[in-house]
Protein backbone atom coordinates (compact mmCIF):
# COMPACT_ATOMS: atom_id res chain seq x y z
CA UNK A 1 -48.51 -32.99 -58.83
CA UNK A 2 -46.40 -36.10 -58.77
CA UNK A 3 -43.27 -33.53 -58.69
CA UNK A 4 -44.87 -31.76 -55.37
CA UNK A 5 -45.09 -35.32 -53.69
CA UNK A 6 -41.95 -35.77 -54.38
CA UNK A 7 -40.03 -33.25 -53.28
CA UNK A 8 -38.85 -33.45 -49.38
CA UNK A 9 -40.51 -31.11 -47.38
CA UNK A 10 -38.52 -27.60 -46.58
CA UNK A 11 -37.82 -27.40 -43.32
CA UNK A 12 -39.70 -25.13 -40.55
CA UNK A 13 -38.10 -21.34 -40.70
CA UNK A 14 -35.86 -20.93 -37.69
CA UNK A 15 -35.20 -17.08 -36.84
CA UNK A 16 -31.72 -17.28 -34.75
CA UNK A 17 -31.21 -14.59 -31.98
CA UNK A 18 -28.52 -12.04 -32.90
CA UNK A 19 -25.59 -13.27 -31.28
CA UNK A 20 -23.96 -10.86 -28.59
CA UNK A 21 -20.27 -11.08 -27.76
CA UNK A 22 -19.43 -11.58 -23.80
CA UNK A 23 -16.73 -9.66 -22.19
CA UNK A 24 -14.78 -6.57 -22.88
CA UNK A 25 -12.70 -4.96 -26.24
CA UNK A 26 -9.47 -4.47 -25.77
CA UNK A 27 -10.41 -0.26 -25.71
CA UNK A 28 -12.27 -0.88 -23.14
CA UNK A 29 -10.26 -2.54 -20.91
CA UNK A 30 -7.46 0.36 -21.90
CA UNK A 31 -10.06 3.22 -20.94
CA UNK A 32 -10.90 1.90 -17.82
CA UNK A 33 -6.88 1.23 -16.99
CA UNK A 34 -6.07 4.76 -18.00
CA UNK A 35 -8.74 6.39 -15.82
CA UNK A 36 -8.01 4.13 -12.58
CA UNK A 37 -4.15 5.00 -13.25
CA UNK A 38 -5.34 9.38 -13.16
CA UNK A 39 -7.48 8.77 -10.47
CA UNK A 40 -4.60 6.98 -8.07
CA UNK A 41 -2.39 9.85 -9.61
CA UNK A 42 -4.14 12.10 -8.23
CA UNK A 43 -5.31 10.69 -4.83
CA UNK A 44 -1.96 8.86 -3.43
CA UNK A 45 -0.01 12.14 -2.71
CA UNK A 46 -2.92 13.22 -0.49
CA UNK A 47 -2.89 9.99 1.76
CA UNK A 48 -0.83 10.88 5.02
CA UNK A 49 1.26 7.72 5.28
CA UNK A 50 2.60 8.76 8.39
CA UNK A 51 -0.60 9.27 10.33
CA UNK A 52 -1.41 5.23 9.46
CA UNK A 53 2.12 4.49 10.55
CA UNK A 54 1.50 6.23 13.98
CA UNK A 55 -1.98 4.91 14.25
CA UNK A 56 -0.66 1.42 14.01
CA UNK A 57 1.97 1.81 16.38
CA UNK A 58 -0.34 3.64 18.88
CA UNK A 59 -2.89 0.01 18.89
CA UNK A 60 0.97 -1.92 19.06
CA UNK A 61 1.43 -0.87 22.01
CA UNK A 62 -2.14 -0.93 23.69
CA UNK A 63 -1.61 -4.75 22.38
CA UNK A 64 1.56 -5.24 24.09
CA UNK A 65 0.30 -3.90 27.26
CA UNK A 66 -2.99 -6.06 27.35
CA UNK A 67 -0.35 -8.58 26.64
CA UNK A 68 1.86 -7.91 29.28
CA UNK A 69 -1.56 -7.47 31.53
CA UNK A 70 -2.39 -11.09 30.66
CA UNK A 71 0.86 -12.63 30.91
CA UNK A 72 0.63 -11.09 35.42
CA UNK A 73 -2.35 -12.80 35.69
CA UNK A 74 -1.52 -15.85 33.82
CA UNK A 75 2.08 -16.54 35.45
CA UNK A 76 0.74 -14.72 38.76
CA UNK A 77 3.74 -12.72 38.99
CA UNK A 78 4.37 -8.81 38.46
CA UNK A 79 5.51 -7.76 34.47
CA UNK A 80 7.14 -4.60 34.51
CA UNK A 81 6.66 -2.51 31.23
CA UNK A 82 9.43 0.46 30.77
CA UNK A 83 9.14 3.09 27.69
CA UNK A 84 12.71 3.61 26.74
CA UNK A 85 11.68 6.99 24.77
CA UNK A 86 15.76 7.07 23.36
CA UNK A 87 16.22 4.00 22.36
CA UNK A 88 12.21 3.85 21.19
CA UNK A 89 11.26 0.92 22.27
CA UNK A 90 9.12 -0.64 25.33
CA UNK A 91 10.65 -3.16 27.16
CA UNK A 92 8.28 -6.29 28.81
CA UNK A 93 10.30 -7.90 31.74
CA UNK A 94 8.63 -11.02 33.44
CA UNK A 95 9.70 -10.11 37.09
CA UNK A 96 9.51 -13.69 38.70
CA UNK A 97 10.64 -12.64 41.87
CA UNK A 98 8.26 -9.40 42.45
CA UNK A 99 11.43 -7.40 43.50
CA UNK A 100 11.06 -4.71 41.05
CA UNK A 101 14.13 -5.29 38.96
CA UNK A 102 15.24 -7.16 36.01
CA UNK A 103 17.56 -9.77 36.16
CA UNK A 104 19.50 -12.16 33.50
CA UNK A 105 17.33 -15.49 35.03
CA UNK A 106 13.79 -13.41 33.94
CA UNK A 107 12.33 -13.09 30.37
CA UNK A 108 12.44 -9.85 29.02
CA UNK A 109 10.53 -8.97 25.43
CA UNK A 110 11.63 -5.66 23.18
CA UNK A 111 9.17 -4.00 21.14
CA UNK A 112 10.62 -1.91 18.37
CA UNK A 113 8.70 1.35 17.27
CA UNK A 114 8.43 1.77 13.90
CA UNK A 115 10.80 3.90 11.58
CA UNK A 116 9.48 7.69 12.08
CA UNK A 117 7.33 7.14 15.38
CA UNK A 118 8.89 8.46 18.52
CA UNK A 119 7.74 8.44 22.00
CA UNK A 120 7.26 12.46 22.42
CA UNK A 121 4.63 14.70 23.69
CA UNK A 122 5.35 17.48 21.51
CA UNK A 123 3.27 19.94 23.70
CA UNK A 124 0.23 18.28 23.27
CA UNK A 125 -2.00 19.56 25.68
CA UNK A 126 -3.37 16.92 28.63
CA UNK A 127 -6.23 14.46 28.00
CA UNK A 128 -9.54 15.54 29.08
CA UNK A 129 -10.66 15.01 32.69
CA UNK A 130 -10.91 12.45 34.43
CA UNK A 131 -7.59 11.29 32.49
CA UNK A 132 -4.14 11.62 34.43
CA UNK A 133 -1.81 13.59 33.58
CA UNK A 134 1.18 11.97 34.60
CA UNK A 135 3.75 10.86 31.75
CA UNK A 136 4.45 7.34 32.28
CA UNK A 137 7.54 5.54 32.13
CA UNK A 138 7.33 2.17 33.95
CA UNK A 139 4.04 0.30 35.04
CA UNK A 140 4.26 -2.85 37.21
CA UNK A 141 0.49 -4.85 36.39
CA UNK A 142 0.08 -6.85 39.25
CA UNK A 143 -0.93 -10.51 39.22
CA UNK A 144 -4.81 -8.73 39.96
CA UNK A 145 -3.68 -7.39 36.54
CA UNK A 146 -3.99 -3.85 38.32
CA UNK A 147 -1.24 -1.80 37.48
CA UNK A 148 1.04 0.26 39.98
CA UNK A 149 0.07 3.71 38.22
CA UNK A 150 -2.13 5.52 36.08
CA UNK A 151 -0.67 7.87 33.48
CA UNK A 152 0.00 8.75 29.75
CA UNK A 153 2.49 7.31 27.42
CA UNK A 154 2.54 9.93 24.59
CA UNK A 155 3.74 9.10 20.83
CA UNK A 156 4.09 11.47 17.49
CA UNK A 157 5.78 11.11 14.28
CA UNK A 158 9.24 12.80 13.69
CA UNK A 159 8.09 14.76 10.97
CA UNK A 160 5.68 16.37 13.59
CA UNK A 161 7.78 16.91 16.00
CA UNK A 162 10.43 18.24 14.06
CA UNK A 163 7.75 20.50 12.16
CA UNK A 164 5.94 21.58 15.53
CA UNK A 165 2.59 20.31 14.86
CA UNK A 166 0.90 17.57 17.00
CA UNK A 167 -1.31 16.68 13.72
CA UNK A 168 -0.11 12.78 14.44
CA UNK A 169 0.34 12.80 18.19
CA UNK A 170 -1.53 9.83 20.19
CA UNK A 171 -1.91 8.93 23.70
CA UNK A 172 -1.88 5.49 25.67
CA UNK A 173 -3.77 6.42 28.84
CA UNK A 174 -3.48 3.52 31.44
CA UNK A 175 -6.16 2.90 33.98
CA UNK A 176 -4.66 1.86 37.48
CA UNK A 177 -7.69 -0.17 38.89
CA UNK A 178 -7.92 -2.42 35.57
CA UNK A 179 -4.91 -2.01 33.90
CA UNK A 180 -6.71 -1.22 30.77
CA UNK A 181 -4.57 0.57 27.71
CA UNK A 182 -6.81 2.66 25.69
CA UNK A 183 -5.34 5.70 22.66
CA UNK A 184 -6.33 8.66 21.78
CA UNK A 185 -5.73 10.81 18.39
CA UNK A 186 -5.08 14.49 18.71
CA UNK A 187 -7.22 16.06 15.90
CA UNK A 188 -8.34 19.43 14.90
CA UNK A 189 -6.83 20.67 18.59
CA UNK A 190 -8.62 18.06 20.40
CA UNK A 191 -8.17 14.64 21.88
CA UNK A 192 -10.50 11.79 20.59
CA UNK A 193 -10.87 8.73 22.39
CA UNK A 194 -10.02 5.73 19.79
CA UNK A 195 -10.89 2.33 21.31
């Protein structure tokens, strides 16, 4: 008994938790890179780059023409807008003297199109009614931020023009009254309204 007194008492049995590892094995990880790396395989040829590119041109230039809308009221003097479908490119001239014509004293801006985006109808049909018709080529907005004419500035890809379908043409329909831009996407033989 002396022995048992002693002796230092044993200490209280502990049960431990199985320990789990955090994160990932390096299979894993390898897997899950392999099947992401099939699955873009598979799924970037399908994208239409082309349609994005238009797309992003089309709200470019309903941008630049609420810009050049703002910039009549603003300075109170008329901005004259022209497409320039050769060169592609829309030109922004501040017309300080409201005669109608650009000259070397008056700031004038130069949008670029992007590569592969053309200002062409393509024989699209016409927007739906009440839309105009007209093709536009030069808009005056007014310092009421009116502009002179209502009409349609038509783009398309050059693939699809020089292929012969309109699956990427777009429309920039003007409003005279407000001078409001808004586009339209030609799909499945139909124009939908964008914006």
């Amino acid at each position: 008994m002396d022995q048992a007194r002693l002796r230092p008492p044993e200490p209280p049995l502990r049960r431990h938790a199985p320990q789990t590892e955090a994160g990932f094995s390096m299979f894993e990880m390898l897997t899950i890179i392999v099947i992401v790396g099939i699955l873009a395989a598979l799924a970037i040829p399908r994208l239409d780059w082309t349609a994005y590119r238009v797309n992003a041109e089309a709200r470019n230039m309903v941008m630049q023409l609420a810009y050049a809308q703002r910039l009549a009221v603003s300075l109170q003097h008329n901005v004259l807008v022209t497409v320039d479908v050769t060169n592609r490119h829309l030109v922004v001239d501040e017309d300080k003297n409201d005669d109608g014509l650009y000259q070397s004293s008056e700031r004038r801006r130069v949008i670029q199109l992007d590569d592969g985006v053309i200002f062409n109808r393509n024989g699209a049909p016409d927007l739906p009614a009440p839309a105009p018709t007209n093709a536009l080529t030069v808009i005056t907005y007014r310092r009421d931020g009116s502009a002179s004419t209502a009409g349609v500035i038509f783009m398309n890809s050059q693939r699809g023009v020089n292929s012969g379908n309109n699956n990427h043409a777009r429309a920039l329909e003007v409003i005279r009254a407000t001078g409001r831009a808004m586009w339209y996407s030609y799909v499945s033989g139909t124009w939908r309204r964008m914006n």
